[in-house]
Protein backbone atom coordinates (compact mmCIF):
# COMPACT_ATOMS: atom_id res chain seq x y z
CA UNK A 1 24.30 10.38 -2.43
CA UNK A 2 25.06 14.38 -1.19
CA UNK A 3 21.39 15.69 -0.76
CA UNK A 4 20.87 19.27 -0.17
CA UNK A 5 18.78 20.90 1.98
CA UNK A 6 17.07 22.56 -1.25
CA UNK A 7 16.22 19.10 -2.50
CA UNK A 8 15.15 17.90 0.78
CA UNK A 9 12.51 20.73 1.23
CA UNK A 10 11.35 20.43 -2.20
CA UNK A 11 10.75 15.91 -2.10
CA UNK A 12 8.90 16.72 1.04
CA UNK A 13 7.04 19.58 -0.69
CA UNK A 14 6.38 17.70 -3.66
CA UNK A 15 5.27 14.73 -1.55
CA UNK A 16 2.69 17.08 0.23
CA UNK A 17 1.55 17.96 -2.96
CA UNK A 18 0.38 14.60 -3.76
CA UNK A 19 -0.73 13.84 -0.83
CA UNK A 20 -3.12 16.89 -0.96
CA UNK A 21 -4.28 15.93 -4.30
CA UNK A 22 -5.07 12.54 -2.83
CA UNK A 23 -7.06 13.98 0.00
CA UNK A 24 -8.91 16.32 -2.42
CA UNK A 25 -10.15 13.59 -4.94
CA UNK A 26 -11.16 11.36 -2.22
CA UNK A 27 -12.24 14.26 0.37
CA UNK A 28 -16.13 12.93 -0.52
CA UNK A 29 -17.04 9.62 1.99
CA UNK A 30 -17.62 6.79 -0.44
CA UNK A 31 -16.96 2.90 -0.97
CA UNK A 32 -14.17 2.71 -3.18
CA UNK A 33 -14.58 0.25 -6.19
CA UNK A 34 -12.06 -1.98 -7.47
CA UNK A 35 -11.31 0.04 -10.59
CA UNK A 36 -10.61 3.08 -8.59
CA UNK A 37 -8.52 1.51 -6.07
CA UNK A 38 -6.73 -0.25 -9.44
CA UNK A 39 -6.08 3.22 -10.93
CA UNK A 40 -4.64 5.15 -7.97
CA UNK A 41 -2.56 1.82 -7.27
CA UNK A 42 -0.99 2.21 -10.50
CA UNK A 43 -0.37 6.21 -10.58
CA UNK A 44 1.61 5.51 -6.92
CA UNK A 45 3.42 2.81 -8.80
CA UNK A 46 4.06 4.80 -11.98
CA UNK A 47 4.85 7.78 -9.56
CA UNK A 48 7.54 5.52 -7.51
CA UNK A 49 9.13 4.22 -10.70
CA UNK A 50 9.55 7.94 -12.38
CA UNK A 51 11.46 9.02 -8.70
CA UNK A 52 13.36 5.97 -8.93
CA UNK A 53 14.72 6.57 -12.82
CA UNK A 54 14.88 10.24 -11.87
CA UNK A 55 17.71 9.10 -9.37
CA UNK A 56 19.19 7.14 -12.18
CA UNK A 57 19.41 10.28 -14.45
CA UNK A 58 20.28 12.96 -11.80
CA UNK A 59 22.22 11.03 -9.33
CA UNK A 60 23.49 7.71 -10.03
CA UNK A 61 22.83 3.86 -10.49
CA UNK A 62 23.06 2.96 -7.10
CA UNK A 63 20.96 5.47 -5.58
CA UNK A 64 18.62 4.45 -8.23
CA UNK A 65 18.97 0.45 -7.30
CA UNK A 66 19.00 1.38 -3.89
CA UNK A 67 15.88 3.01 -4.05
CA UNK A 68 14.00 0.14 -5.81
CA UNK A 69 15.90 -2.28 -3.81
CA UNK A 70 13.85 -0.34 -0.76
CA UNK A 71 10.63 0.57 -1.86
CA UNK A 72 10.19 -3.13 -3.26
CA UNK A 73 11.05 -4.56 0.53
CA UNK A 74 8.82 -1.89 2.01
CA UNK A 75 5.88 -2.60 -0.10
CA UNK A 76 5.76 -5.87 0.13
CA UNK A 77 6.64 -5.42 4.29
CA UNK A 78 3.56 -3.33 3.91
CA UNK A 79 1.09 -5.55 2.61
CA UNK A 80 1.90 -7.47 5.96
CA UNK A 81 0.36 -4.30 7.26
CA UNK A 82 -3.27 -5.14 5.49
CA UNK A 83 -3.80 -8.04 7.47
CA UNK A 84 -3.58 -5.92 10.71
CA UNK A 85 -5.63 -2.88 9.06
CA UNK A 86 -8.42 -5.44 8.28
CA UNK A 87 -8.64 -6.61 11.89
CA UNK A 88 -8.51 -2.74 13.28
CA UNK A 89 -11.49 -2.07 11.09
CA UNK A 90 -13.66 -5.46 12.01
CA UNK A 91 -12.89 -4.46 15.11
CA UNK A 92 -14.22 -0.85 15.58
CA UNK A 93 -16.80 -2.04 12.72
CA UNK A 94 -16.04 1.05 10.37
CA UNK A 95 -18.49 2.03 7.78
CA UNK A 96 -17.03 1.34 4.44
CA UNK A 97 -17.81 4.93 3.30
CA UNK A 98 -15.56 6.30 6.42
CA UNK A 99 -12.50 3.83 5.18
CA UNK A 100 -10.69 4.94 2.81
CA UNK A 101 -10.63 8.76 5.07
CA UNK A 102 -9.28 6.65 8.49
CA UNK A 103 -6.43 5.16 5.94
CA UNK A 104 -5.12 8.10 4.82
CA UNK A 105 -5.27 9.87 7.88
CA UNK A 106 -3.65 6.65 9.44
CA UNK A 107 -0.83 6.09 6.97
CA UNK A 108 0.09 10.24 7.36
CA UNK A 109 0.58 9.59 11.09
CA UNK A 110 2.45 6.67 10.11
CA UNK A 111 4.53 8.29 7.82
CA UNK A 112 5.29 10.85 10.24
CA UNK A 113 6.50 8.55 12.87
CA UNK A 114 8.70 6.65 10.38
CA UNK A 115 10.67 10.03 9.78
CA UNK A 116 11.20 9.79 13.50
CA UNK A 117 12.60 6.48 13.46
CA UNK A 118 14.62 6.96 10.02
CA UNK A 119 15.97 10.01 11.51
CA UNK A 120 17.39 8.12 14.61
CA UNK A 121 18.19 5.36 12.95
CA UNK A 122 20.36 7.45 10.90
CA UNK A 123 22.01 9.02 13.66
CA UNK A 124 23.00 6.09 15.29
CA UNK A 125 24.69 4.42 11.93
CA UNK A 126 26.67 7.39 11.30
CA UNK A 127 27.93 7.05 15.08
CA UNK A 128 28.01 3.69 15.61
CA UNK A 129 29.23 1.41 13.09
CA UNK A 130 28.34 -1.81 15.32
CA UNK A 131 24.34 -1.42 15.36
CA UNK A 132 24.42 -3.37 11.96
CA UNK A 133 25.22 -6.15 14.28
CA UNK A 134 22.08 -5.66 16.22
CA UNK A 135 19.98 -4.89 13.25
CA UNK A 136 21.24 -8.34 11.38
CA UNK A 137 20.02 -10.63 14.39
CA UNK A 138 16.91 -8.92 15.08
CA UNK A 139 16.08 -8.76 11.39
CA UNK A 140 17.42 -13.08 11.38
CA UNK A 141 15.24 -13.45 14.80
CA UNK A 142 12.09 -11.63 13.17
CA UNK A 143 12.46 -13.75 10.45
CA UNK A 144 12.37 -16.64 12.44
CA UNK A 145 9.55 -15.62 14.09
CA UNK A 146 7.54 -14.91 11.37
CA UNK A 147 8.04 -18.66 10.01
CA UNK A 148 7.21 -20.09 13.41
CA UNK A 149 3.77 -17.51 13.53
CA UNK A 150 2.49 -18.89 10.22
CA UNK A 151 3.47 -22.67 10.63
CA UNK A 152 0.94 -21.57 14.12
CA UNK A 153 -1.86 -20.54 12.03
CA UNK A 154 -4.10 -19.02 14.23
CA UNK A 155 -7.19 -18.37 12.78
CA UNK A 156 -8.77 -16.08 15.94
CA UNK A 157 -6.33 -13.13 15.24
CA UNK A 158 -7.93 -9.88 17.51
CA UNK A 159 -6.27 -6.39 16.81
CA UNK A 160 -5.13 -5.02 20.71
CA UNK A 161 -5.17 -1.86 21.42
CA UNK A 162 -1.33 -0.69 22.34
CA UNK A 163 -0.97 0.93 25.91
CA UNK A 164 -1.21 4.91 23.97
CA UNK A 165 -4.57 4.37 22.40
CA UNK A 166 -6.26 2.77 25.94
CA UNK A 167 -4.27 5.95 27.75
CA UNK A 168 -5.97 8.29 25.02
CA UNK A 169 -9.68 6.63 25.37
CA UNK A 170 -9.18 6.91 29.06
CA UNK A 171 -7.78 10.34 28.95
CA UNK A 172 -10.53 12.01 26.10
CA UNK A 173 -13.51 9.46 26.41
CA UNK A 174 -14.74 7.97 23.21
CA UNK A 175 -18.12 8.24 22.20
CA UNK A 176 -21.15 6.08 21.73
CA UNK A 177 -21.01 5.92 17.48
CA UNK A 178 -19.55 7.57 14.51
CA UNK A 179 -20.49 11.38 13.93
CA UNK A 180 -19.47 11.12 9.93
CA UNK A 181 -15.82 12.03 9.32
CA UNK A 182 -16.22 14.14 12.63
CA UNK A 183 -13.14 13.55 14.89
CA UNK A 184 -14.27 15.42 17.98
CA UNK A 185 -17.68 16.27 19.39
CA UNK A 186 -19.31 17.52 22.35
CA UNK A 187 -20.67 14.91 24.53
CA UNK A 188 -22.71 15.61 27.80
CA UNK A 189 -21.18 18.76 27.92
CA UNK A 190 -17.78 16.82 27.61
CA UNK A 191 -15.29 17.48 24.23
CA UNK A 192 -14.83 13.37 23.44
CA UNK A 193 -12.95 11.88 20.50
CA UNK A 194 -15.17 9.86 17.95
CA UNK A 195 -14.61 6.05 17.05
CA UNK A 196 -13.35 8.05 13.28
CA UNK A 197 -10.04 9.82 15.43
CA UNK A 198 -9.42 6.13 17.98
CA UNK A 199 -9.35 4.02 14.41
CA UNK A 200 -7.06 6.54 13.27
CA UNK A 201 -4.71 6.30 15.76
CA UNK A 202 -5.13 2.57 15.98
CA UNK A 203 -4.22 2.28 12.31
CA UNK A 204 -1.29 4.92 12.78
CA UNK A 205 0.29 3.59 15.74
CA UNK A 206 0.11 -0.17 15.16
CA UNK A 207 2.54 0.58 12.19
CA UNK A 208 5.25 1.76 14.43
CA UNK A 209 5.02 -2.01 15.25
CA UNK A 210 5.91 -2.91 11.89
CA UNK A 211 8.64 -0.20 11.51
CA UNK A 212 10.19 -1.66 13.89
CA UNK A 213 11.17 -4.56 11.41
CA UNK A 214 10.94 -2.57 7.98
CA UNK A 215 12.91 0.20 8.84
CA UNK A 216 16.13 -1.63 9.98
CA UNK A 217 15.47 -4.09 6.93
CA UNK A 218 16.04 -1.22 4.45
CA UNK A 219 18.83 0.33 6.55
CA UNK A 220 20.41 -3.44 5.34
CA UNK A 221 20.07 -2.11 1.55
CA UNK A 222 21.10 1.31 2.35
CA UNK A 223 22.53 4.05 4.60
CA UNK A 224 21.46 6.90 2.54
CA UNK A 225 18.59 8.71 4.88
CA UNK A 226 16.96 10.35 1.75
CA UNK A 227 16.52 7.09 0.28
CA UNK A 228 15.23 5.42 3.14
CA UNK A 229 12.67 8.17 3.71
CA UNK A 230 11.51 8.39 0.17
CA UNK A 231 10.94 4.47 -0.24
CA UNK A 232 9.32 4.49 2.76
CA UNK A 233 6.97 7.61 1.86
CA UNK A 234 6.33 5.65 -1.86
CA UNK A 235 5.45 2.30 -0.46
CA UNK A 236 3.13 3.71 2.02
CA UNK A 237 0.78 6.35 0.40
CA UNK A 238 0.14 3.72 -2.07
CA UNK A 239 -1.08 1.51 1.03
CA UNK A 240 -4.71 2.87 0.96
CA UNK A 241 -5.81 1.76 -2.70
CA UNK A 242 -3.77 -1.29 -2.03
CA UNK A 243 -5.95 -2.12 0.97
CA UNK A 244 -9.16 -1.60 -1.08
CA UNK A 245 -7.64 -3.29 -4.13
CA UNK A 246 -6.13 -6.66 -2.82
CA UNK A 247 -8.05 -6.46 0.14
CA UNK A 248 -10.26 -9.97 -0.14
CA UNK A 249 -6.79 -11.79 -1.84
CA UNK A 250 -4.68 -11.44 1.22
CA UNK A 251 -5.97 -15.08 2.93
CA UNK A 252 -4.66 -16.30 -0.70
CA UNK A 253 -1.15 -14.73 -0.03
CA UNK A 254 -1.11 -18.15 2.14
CA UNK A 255 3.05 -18.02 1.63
CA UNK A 256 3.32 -14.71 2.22
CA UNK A 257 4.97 -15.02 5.48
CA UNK A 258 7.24 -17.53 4.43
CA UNK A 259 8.44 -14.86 1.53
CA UNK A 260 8.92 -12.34 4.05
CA UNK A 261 10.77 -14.21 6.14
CA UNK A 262 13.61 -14.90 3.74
CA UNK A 263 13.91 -11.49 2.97
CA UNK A 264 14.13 -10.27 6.21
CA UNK A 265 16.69 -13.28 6.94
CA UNK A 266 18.32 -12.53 3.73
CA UNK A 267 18.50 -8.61 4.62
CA UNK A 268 20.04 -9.67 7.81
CA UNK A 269 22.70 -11.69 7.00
CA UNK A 270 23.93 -8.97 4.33
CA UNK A 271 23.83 -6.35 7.13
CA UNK A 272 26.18 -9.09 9.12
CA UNK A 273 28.64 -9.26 6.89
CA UNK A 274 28.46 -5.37 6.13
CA UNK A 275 29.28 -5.01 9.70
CA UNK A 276 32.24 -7.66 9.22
CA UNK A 277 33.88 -6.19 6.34
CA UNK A 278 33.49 -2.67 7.79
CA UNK A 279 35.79 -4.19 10.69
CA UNK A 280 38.51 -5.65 8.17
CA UNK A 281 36.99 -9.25 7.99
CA UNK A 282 37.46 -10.55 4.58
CA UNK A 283 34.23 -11.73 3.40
CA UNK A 284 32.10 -11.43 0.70
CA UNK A 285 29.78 -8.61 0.46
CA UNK A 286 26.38 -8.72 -1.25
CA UNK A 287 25.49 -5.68 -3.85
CA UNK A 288 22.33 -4.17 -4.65
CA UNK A 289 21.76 -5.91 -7.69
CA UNK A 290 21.85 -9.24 -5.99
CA UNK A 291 20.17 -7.88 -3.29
CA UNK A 292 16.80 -6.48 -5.69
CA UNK A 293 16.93 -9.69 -7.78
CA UNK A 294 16.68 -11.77 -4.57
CA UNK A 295 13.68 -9.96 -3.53
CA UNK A 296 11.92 -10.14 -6.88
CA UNK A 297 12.63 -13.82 -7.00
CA UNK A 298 11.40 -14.30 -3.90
CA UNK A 299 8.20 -12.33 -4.07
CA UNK A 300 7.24 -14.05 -7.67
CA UNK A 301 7.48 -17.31 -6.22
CA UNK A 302 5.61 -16.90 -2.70
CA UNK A 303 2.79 -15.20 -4.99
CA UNK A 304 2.88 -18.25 -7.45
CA UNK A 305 2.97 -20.89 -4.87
CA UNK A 306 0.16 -19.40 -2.40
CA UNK A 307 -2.17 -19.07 -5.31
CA UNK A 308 -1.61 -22.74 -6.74
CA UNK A 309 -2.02 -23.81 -2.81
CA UNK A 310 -5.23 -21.59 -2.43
CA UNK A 311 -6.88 -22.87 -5.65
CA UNK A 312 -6.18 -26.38 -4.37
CA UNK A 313 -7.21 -25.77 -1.20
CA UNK A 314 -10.38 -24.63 -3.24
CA UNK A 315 -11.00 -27.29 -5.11
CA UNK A 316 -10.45 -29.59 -2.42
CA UNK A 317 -13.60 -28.10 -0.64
CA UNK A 318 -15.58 -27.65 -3.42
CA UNK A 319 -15.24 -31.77 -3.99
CA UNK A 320 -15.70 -32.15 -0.33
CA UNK A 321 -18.99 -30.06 -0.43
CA UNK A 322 -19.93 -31.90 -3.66
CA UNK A 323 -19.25 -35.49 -2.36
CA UNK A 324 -21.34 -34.56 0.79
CA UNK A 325 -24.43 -33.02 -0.88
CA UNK A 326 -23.85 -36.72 -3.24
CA UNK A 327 -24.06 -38.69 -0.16
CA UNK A 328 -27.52 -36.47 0.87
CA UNK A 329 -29.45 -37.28 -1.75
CA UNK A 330 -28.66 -40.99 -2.13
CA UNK A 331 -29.98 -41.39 1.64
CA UNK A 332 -33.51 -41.87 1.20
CA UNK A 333 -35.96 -40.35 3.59
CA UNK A 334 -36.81 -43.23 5.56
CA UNK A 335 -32.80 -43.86 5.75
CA UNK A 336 -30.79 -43.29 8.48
């Protein structure tokens, strides 16, 4: 799809527009309730779907398909990202007034870093046809990893801080507690950075981490930079009520890994045999229709099948727990 620089300037205007309205509604500290977090989840949605059919009417179909094809991968990619998120907050034990502020100040930096890598990733394609090689085995090779992390399951997950954020807390010095939504204060006569700006940057620069697997994956659906940088921009602003909304469901996602794996492995092997056919090997090549209903498909199920597996997981406790306090009170006192 030919996008000019007029339209470029005015997505990433009109994105900064939302944005802004998004900071100004939720500019007030507060715990965000389930309904809210349910609304605003919805008006991203509703918001991604009208840019998507926009597409449809102003471009064409497969800009359109493409773009759903993407922001469906990246969202659910994304809700990988929750798990992390949660662990960076336990961690630096952020007020649940202060969370919803370090999200959106954290998905911003994010977003800005992803431009960075869509950009070069971009540049590279158009210059070198053969990366799609590289992408397809490290998107098959993440996906293997990902089913050999959750057949692990380790249960005493600790967020790390990366080498920049220990460099920056060495660098600044952090201080003692939070100062409200205060990112810098003065400090024994020293300007430090406040718990608020180091979660920030945790929560920013641990997604580069997962970039490094999304952003290839929807490189696999399509070359066009514009989409890429829109269904990235969609899936994440719409992180921060996701986080708040489906926040205590995520250990019931038990599948969720598995799902993600296939469509990174399925993402891969389509890039593969892109790269083959670009270089005159007769094989067959996988649209974007096939491509979105494979992700749907695969989403649905992993969602179906880790709630059935939590709720029996459930009920298998609850009759353990029931059959134990049973066994209690038929022991008499003098029992034993």
């Amino acid at each position: 799809m030919d996008v000019s620089l007029t339209m470029w300037t005015l997505t990433i205007v009109g994105l900064c527009a939302l944005i802004g309205v998004d900071f100004f509604i939720g500019r007030k500290p507060h715990d965000v309730s389930i309904k809210e977090a349910g609304i605003w989840t919805i008006v991203w949605i509703v918001l991604a779907a009208l840019f998507g059919l926009g597409l449809l009417f102003f471009g064409n179909a497969q800009a359109s398909g493409e773009f759903f094809a993407g922001f469906i991968t990246e969202k659910s990619l994304s809700v990988d990202n929750l798990f992390v998120f949660i662990l960076i907050m336990g961690k630096f034990a952020v007020p649940t007034q202060y969370q919803q502020r370090v999200l959106l100040v954290g998905v911003l930096i994010a977003l800005v870093l992803r431009a960075g890598f869509i950009a070069a990733g971009a540049a590279i394609i158009a210059n070198f046809a053969w990366v799609f090689y590289i992408f397809g085995a490290f998107l098959i090779y993440t996906a293997w990893k990902l089913i050999k992390e959750a057949r692990a399951e380790e249960e005493d997950e600790e967020f790390e801080e990366n080498r920049l954020l220990k460099a920056a807390e060495k660098r600044f010095g952090v201080a003692d507690r939070y100062h409200g939504t205060k990112l810098w204060i003065e400090q024994n006569g020293k300007r430090v950075m406040t718990p608020m700006l180091v979660v920030m940057l945790a929560i920013g620069t641990t997604d580069v981490l997962f970039a490094l697997d999304s952003i290839p994956a929807i490189f696999g659906l399509t070359q066009d930079p514009y989409i890429v940088f829109t269904a990235n921009a969609f899936a994440l602003m719409g992180l921060r009520q996701l986080y708040f909304l489906i926040g205590g469901l995520l250990k019931k996602l038990v599948h969720l890994s598995y799902g993600l794996s296939i469509i990174l492995g399925f993402i891969g092997i389509k890039l593969v045999l892109h790269a083959l056919h670009e270089n005159g090997v007769h094989v067959p090549v996988i649209s974007i229709p096939v491509s979105l209903g494979v992700i749907c498909a695969v989403l649905i199920v992993t969602t179906i099948t880790s709630l059935r597996a939590s709720k029996k997981k459930a009920e298998e406790e609850r009759s353990a727990q029931a059959l134990a306090k049973s066994s209690d009170s038929n022991q008499g006192p003098g029992e034993g």
